[in-house]
PDB file of N, CA and C in Angstrom:
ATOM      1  N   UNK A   1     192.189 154.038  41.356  1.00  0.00           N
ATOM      2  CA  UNK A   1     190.870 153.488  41.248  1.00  0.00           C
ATOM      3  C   UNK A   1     190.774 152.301  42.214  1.00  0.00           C
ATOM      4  N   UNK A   2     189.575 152.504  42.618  1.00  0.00           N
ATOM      5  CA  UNK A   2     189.546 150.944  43.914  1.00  0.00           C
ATOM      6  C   UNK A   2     188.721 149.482  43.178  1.00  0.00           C
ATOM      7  N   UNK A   3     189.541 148.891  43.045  1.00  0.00           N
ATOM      8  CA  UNK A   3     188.852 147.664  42.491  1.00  0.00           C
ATOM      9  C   UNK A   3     188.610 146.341  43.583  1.00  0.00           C
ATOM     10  N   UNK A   4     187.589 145.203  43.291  1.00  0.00           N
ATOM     11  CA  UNK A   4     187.546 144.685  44.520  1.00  0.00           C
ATOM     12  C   UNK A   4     187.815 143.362  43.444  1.00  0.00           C
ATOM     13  N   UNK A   5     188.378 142.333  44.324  1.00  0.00           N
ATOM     14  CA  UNK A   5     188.937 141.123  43.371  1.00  0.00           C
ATOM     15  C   UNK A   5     188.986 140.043  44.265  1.00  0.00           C
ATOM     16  N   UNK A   6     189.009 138.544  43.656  1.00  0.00           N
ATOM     17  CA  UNK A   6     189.135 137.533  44.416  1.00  0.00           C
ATOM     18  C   UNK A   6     190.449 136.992  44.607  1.00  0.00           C
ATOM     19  N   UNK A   7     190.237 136.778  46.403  1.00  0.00           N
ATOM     20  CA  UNK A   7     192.009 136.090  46.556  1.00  0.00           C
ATOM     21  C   UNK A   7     192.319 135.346  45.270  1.00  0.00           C
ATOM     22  N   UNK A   8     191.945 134.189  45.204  1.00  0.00           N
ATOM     23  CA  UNK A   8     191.971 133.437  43.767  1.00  0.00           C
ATOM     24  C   UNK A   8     192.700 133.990  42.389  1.00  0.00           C
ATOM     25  N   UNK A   9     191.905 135.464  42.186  1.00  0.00           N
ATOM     26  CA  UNK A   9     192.142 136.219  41.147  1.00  0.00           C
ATOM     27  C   UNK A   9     193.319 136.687  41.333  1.00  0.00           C
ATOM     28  N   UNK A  10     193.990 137.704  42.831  1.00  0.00           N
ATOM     29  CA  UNK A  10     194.875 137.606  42.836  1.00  0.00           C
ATOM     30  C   UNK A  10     195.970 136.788  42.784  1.00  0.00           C
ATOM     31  N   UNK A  11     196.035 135.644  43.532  1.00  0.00           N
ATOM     32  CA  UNK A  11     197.001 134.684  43.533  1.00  0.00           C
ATOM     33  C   UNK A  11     197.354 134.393  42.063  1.00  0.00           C
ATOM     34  N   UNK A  12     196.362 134.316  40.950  1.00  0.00           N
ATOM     35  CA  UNK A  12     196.859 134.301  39.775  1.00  0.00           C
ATOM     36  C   UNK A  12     197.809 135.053  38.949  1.00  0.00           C
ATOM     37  N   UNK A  13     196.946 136.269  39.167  1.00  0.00           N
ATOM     38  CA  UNK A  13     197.810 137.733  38.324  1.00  0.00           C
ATOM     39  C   UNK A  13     198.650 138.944  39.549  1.00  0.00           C
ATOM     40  N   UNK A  14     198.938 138.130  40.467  1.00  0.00           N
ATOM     41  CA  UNK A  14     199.982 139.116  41.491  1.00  0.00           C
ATOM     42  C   UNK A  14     200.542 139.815  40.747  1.00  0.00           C
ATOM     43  N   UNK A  15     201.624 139.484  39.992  1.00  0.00           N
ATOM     44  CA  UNK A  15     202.288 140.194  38.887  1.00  0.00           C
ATOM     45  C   UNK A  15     202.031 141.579  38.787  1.00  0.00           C
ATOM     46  N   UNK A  16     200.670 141.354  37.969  1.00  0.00           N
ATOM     47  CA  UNK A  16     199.787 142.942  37.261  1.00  0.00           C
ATOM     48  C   UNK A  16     199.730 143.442  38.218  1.00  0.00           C
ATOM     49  N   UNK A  17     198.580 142.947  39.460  1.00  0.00           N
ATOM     50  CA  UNK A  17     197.962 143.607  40.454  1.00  0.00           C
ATOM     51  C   UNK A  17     199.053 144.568  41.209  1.00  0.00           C
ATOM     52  N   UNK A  18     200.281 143.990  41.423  1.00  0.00           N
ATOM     53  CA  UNK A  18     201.642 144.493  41.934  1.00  0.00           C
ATOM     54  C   UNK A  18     201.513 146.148  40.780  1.00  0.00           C
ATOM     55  N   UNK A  19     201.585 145.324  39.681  1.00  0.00           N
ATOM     56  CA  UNK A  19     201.807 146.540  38.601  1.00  0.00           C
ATOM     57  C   UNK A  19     200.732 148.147  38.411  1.00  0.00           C
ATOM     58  N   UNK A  20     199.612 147.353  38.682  1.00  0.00           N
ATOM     59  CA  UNK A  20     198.844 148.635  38.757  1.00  0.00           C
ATOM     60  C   UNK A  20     198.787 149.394  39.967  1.00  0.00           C
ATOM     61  N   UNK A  21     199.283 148.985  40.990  1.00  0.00           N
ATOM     62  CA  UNK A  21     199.157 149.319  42.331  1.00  0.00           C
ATOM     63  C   UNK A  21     200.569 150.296  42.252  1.00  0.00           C
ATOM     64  N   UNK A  22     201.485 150.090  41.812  1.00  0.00           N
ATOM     65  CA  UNK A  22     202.689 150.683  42.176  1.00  0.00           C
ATOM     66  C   UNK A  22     203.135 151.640  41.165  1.00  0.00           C
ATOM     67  N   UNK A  23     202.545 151.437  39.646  1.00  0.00           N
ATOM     68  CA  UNK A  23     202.352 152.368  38.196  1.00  0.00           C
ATOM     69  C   UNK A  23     201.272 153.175  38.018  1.00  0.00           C
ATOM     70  N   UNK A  24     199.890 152.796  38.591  1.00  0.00           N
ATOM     71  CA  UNK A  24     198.379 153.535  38.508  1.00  0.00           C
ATOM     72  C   UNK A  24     197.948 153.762  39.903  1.00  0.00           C
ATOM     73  N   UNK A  25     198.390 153.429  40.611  1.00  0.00           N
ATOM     74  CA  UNK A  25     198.327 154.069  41.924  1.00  0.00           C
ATOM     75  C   UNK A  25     196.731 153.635  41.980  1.00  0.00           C
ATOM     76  N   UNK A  26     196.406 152.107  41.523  1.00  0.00           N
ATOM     77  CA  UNK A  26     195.193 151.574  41.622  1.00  0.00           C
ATOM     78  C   UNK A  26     195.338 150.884  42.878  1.00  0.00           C
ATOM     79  N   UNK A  27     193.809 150.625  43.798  1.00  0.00           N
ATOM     80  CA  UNK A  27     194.064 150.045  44.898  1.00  0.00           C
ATOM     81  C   UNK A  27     192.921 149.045  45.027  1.00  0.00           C
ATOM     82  N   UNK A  28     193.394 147.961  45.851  1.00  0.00           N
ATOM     83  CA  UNK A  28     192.546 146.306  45.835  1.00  0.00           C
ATOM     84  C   UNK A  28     192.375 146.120  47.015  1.00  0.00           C
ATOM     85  N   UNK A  29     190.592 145.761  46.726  1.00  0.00           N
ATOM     86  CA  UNK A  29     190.136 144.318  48.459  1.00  0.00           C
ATOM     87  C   UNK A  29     190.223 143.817  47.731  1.00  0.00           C
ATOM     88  N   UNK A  30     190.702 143.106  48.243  1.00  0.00           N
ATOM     89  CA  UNK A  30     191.072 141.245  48.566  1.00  0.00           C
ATOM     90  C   UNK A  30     189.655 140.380  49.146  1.00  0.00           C
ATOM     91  N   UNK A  31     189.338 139.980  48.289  1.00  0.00           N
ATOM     92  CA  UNK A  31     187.914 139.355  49.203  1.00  0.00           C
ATOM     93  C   UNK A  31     187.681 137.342  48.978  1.00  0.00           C
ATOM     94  N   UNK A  32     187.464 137.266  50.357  1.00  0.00           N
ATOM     95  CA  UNK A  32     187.615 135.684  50.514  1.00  0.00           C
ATOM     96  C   UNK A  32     186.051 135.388  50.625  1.00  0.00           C
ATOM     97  N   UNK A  33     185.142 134.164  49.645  1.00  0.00           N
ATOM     98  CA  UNK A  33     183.773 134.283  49.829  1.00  0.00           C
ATOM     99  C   UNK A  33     183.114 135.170  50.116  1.00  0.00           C
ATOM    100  N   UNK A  34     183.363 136.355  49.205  1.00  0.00           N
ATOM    101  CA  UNK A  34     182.831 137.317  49.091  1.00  0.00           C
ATOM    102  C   UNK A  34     183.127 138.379  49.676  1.00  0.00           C
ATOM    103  N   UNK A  35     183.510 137.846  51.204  1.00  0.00           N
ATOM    104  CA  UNK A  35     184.032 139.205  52.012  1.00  0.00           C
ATOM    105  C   UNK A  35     185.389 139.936  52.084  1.00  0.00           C
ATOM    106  N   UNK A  36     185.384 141.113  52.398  1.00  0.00           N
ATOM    107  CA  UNK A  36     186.710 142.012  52.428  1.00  0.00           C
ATOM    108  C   UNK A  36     187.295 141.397  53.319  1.00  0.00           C
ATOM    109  N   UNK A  37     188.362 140.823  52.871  1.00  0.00           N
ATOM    110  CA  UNK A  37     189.741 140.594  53.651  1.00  0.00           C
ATOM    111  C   UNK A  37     190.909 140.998  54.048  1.00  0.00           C
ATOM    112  N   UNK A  38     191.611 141.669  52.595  1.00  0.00           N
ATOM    113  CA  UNK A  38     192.809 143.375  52.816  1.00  0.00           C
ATOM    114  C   UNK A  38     193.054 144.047  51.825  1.00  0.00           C
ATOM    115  N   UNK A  39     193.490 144.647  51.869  1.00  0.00           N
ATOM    116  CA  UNK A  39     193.640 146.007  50.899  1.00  0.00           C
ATOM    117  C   UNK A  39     194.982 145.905  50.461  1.00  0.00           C
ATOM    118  N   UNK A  40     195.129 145.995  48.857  1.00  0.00           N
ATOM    119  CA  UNK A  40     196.347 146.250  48.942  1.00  0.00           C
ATOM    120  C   UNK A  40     196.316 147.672  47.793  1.00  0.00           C
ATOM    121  N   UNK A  41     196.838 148.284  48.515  1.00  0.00           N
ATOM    122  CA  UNK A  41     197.408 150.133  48.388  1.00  0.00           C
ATOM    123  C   UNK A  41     198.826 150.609  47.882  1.00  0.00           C
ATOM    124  N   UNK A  42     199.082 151.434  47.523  1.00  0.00           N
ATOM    125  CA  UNK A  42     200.722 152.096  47.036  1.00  0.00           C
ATOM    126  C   UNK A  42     201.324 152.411  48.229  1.00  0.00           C
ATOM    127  N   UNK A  43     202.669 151.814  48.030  1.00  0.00           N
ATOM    128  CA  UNK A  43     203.570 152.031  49.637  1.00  0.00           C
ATOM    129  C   UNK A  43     203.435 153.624  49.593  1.00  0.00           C
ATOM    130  N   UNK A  44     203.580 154.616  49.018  1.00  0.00           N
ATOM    131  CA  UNK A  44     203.657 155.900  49.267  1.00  0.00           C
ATOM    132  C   UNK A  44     201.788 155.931  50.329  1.00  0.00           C
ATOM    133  N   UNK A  45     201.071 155.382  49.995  1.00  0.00           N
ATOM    134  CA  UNK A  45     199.814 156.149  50.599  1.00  0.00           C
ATOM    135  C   UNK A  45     200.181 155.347  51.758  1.00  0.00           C
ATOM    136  N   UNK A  46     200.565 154.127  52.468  1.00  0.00           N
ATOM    137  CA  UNK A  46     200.795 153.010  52.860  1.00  0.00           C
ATOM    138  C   UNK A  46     201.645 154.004  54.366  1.00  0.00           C
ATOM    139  N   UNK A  47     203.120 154.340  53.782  1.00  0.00           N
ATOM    140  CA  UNK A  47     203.225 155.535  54.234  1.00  0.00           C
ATOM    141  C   UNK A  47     203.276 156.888  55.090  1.00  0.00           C
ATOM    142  N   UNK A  48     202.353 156.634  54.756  1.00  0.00           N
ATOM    143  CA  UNK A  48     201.516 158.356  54.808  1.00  0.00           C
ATOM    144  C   UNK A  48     200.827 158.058  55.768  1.00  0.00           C
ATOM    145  N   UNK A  49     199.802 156.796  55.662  1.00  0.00           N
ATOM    146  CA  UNK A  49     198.778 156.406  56.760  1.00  0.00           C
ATOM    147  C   UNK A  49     199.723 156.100  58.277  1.00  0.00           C
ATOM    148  N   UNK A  50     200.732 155.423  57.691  1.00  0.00           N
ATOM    149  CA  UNK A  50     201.562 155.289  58.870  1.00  0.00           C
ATOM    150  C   UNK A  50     202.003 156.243  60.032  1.00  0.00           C
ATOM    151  N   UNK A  51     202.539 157.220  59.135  1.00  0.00           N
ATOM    152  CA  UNK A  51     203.023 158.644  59.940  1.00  0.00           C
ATOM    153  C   UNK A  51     201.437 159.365  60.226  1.00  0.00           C
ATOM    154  N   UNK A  52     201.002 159.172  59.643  1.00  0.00           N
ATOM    155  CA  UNK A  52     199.970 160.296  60.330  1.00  0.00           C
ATOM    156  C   UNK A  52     199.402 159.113  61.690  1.00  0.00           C
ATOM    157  N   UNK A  53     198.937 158.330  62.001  1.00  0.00           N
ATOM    158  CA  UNK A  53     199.020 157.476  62.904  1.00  0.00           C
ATOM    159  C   UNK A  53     200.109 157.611  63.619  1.00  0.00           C
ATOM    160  N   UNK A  54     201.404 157.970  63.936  1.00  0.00           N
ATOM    161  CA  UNK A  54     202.620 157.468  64.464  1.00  0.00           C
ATOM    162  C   UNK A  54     202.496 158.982  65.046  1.00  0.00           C
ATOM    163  N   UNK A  55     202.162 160.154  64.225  1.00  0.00           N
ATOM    164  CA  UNK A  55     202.225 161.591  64.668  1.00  0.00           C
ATOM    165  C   UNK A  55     201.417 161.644  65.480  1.00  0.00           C
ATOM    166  N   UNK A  56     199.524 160.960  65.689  1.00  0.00           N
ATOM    167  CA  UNK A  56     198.621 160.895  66.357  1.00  0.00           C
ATOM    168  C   UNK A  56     198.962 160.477  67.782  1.00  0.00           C
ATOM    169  N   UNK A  57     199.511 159.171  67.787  1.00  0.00           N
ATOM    170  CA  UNK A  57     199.700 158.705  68.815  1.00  0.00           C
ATOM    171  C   UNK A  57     200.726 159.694  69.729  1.00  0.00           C
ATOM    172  N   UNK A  58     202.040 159.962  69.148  1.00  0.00           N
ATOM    173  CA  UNK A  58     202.677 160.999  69.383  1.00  0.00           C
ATOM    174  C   UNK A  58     202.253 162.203  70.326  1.00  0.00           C
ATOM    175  N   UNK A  59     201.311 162.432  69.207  1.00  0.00           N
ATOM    176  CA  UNK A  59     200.168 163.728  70.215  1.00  0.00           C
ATOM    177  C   UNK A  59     199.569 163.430  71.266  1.00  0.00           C
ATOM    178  N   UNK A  60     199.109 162.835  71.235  1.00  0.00           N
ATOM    179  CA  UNK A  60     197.942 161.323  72.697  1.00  0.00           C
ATOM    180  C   UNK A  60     199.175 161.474  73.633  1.00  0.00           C
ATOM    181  N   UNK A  61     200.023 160.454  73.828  1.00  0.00           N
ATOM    182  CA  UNK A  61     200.815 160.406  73.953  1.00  0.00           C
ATOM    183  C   UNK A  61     201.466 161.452  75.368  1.00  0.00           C
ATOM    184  N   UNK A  62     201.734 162.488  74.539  1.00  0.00           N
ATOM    185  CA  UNK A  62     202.289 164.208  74.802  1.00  0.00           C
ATOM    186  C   UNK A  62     200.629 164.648  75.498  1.00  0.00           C
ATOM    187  N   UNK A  63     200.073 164.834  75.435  1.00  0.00           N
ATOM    188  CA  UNK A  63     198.981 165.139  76.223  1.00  0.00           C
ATOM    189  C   UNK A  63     198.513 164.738  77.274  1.00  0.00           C
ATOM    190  N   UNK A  64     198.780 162.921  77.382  1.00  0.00           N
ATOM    191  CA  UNK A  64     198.441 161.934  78.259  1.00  0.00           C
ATOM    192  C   UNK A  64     199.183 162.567  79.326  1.00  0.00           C
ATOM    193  N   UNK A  65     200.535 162.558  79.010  1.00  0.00           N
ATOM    194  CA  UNK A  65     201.526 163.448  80.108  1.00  0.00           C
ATOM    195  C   UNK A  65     201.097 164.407  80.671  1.00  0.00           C
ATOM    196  N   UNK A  66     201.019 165.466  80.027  1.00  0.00           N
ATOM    197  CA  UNK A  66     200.421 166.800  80.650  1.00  0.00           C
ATOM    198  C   UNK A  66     199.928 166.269  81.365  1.00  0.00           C
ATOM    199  N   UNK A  67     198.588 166.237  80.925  1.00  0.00           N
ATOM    200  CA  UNK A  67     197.368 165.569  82.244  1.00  0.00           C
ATOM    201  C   UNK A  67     198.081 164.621  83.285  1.00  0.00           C
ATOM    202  N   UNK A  68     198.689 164.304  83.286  1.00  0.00           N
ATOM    203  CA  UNK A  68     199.346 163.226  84.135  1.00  0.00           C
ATOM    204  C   UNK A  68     200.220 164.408  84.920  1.00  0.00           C
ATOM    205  N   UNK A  69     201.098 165.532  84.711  1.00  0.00           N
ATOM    206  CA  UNK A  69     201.952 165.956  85.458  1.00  0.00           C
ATOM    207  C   UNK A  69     201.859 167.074  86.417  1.00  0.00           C
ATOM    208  N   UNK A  70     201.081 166.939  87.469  1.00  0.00           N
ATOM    209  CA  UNK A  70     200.636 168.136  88.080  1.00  0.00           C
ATOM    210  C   UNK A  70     199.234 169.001  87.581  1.00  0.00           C
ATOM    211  N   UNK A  71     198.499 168.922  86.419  1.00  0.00           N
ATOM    212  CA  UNK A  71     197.423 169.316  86.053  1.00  0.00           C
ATOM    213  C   UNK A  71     195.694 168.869  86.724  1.00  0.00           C
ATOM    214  N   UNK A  72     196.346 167.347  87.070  1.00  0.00           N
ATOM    215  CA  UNK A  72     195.176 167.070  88.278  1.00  0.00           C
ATOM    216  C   UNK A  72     194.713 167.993  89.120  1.00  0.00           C
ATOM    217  N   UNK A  73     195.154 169.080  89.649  1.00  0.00           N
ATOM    218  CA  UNK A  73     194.901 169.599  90.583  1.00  0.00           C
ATOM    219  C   UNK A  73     193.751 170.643  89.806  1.00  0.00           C
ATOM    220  N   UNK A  74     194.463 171.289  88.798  1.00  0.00           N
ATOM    221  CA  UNK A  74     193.954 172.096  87.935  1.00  0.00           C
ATOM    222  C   UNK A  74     192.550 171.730  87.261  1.00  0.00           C
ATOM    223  N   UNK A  75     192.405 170.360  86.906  1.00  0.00           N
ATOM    224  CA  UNK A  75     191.268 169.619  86.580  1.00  0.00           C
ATOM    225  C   UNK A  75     190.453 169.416  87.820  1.00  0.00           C
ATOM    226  N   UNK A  76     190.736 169.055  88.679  1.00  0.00           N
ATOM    227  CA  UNK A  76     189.775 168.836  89.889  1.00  0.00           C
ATOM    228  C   UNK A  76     189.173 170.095  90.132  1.00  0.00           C
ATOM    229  N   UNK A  77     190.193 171.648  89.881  1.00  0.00           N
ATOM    230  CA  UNK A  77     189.425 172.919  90.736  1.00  0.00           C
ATOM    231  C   UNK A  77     188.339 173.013  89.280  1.00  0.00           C
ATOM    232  N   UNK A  78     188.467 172.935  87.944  1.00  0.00           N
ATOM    233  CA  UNK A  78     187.548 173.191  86.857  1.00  0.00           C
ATOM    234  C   UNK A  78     186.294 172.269  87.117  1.00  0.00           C
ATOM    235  N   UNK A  79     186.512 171.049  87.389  1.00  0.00           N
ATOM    236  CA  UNK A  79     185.621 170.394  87.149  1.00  0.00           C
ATOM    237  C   UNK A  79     184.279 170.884  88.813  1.00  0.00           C
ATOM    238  N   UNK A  80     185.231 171.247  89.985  1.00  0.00           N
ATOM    239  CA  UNK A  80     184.341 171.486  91.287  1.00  0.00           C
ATOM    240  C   UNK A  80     183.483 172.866  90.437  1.00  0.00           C
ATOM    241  N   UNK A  81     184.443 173.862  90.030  1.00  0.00           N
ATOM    242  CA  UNK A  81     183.579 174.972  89.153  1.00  0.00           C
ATOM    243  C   UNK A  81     182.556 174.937  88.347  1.00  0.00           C
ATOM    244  N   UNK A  82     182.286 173.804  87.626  1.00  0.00           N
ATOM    245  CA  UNK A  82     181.246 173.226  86.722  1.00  0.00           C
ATOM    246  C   UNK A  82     180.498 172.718  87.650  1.00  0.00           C
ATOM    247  N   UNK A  83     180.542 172.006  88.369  1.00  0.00           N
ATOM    248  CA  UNK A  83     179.677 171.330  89.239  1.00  0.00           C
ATOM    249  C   UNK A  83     178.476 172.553  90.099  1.00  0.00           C
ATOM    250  N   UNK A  84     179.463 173.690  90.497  1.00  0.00           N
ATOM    251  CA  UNK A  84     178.757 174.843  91.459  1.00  0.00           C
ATOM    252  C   UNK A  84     177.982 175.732  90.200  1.00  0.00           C
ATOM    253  N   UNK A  85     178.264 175.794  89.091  1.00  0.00           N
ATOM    254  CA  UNK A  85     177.761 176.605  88.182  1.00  0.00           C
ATOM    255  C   UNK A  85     176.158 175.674  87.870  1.00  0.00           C
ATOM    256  N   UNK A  86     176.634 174.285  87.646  1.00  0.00           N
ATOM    257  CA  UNK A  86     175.262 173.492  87.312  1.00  0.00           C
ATOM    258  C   UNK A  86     174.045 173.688  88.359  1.00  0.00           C
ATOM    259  N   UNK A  87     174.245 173.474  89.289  1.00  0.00           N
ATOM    260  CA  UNK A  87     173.956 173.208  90.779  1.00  0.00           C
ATOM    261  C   UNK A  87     173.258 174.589  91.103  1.00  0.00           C
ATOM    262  N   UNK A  88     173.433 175.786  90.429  1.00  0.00           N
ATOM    263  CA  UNK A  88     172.780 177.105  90.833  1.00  0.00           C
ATOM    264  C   UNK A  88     171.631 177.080  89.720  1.00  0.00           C
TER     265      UNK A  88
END
């Protein structure tokens, strides 16, 4: 469940907040004068967000290459092809 709470509130009851977060798999903003400041989430989802980010970049990454290794050429003849197809 997402609950929203004051730094304040936390700094008091860390304890619990620790407790429901890591037993109820409940999750907290943190909000300073009102506004969202951070989240605190279950290391398992915590995680998860990580690797799937770390796999993303990974992919980027591995692709950036391709395109980078000799495929220029290949991109330049597609893109002159689009250009002559528009152009008629």
């Amino acid at each position: 469940m997402l609950k929203k709470v004051s730094a304040i509130k936390v700094r008091q009851n860390l304890g619990q907040v620790m407790n429901e977060v890591a037993l109820k798999s409940d999750e907290y903003i943190v909000e300073r004068a009102g506004k969202p400041l951070v989240a605190i989430i279950p290391i398992e989802k915590y995680l998860s967000m990580k690797k799937e980010r770390d796999e993303f970049f990974r992919m980027y990454e591995e692709l950036q290459g391709e395109a980078m290794s000799g495929e220029e050429e290949s991109i330049d003849r597609d893109i002159e092809e689009a250009l002559k197809k528009v152009r008629r």
